[in-house]
C-alpha atoms as a PDB file:
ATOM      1  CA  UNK A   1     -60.806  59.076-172.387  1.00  0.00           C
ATOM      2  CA  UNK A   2     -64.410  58.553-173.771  1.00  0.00           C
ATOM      3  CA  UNK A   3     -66.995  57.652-171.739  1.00  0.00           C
ATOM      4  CA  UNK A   4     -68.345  54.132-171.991  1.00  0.00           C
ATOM      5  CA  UNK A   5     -72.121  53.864-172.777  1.00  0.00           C
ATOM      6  CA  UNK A   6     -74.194  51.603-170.499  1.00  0.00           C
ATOM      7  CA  UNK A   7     -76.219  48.661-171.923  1.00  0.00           C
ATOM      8  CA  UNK A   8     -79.406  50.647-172.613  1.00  0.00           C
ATOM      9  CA  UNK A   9     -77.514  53.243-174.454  1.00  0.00           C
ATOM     10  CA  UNK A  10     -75.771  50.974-176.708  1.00  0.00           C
ATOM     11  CA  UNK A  11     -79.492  48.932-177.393  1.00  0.00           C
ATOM     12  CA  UNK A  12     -80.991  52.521-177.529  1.00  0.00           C
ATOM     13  CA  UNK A  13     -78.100  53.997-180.099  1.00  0.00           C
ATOM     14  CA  UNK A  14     -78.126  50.465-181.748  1.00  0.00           C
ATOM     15  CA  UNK A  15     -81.946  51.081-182.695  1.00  0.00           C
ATOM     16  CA  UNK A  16     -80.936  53.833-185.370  1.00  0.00           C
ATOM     17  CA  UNK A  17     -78.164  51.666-187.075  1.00  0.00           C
ATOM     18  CA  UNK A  18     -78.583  49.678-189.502  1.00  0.00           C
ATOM     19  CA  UNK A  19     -78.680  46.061-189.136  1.00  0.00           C
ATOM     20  CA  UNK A  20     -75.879  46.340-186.303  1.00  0.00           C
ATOM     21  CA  UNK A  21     -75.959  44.200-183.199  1.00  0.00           C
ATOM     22  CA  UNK A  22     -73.557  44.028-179.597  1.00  0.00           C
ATOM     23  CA  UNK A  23     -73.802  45.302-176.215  1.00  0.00           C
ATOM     24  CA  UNK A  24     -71.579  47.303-174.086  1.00  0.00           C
ATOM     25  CA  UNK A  25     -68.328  44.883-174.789  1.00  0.00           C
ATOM     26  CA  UNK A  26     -68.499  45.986-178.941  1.00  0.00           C
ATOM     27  CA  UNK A  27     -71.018  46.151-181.704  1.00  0.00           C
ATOM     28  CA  UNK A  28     -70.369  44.677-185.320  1.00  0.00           C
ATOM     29  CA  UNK A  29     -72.323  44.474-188.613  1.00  0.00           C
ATOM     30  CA  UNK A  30     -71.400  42.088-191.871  1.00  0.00           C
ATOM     31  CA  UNK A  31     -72.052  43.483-195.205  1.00  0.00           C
ATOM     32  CA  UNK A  32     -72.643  41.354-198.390  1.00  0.00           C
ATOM     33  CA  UNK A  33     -71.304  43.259-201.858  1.00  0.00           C
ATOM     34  CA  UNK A  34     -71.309  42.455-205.412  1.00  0.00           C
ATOM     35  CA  UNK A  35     -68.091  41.634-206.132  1.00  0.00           C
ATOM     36  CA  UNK A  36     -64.488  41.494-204.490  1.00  0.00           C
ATOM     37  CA  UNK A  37     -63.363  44.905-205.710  1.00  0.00           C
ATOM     38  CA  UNK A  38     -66.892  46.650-204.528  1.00  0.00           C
ATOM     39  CA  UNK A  39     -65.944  45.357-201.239  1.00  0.00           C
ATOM     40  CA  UNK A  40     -62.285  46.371-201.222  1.00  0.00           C
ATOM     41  CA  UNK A  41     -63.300  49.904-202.631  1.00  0.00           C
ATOM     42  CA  UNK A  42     -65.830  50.161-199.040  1.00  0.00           C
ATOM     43  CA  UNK A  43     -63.429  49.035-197.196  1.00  0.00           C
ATOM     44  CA  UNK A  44     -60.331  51.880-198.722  1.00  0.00           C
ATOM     45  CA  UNK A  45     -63.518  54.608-198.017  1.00  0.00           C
ATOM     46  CA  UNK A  46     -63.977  53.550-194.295  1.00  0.00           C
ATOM     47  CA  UNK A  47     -60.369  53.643-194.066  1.00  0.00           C
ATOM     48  CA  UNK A  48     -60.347  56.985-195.198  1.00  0.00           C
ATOM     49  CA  UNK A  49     -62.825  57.822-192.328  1.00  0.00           C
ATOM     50  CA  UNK A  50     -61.421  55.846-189.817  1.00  0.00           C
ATOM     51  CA  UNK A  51     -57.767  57.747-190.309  1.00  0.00           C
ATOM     52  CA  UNK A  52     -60.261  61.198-189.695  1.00  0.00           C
ATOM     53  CA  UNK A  53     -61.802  60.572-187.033  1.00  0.00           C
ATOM     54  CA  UNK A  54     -58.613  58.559-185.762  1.00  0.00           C
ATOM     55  CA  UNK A  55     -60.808  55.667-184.790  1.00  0.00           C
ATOM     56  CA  UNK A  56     -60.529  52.884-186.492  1.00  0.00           C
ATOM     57  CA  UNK A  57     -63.001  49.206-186.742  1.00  0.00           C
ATOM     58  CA  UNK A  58     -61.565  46.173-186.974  1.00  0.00           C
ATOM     59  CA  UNK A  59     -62.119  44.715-190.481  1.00  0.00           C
ATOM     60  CA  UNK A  60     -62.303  40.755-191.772  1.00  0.00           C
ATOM     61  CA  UNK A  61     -62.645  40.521-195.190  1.00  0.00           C
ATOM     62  CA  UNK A  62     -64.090  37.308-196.482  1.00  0.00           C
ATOM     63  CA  UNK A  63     -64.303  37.348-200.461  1.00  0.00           C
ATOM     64  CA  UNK A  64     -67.227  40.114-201.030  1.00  0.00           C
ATOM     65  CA  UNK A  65     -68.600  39.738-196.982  1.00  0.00           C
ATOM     66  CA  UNK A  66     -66.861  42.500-195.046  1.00  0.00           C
ATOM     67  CA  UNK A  67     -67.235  42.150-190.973  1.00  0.00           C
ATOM     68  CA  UNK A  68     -67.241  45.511-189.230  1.00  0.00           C
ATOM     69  CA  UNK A  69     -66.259  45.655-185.091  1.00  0.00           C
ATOM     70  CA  UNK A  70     -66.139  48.917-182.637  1.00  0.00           C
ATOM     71  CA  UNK A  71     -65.281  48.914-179.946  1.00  0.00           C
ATOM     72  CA  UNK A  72     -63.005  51.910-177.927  1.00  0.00           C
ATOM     73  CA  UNK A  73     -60.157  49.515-176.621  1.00  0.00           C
ATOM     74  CA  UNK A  74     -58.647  52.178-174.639  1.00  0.00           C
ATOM     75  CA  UNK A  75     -62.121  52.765-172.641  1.00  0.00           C
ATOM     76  CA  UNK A  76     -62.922  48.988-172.607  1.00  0.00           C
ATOM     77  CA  UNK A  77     -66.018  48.853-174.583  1.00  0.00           C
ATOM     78  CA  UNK A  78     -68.110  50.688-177.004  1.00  0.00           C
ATOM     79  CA  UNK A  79     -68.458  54.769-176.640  1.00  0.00           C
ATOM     80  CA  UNK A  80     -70.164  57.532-178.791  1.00  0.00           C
ATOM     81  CA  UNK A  81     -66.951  56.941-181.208  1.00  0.00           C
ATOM     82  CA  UNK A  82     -68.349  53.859-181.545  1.00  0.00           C
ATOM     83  CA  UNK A  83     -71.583  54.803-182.707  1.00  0.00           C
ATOM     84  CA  UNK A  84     -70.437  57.627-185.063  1.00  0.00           C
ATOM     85  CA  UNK A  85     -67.904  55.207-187.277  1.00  0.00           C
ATOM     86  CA  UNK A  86     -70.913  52.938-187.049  1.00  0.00           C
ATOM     87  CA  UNK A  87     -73.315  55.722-188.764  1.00  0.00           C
ATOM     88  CA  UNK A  88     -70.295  56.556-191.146  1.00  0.00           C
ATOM     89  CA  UNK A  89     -69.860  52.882-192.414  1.00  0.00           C
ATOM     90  CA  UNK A  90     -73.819  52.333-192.664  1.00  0.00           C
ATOM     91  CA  UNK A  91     -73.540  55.428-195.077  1.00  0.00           C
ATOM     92  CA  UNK A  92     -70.537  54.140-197.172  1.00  0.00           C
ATOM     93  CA  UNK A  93     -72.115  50.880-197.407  1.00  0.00           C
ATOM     94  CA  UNK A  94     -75.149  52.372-198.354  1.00  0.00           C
ATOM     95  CA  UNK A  95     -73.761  54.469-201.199  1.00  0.00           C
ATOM     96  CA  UNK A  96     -71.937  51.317-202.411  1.00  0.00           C
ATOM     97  CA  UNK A  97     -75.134  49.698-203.026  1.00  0.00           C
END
């Protein structure tokens, strides 16, 4: 099982994200895109990810405003997993814009 980070490390790991927020219970970040399909085609390429690394965020999809959440439910809070999908989805999103 993956280690769960502490609050520091999450605020300290947190610091190189972009525009993510949480604390040791899950972190989350909502992305804006042009248009309906631009946000259906981000969220098909973090699925893609997600299936890799066999971690996978939980997803709400609101029109063109996509809601990311990590969180390792099998450790009970957020772990380097976390953090990696996290820098994976900031560089889909990225790339999308």
């Amino acid at each position: 099982m993956a280690d769960l980070l502490t609050a520091d490390a999450v605020r300290e790991e947190l610091g190189g994200l972009s525009d993510w927020s949480g604390d040791p219970t899950g972190i989350g970040r909502t992305v804006q895109l042009g248009s309906f399909p631009d946000a259906i085609a981000v969220v098909d390429r973090v699925a893609a990810v997600a299936e890799e690394l066999d971690h996978h965020p939980d997803i709400d999809i609101r029109w063109r405003t996509l809601t990311f959440r990590c969180v390792t439910h099998s450790a009970g809070g957020v772990t380097h997993r976390d953090i990696e999908l996290a820098r994976r989805i900031d560089d889909i999103v990225r790339s999308a814009a």
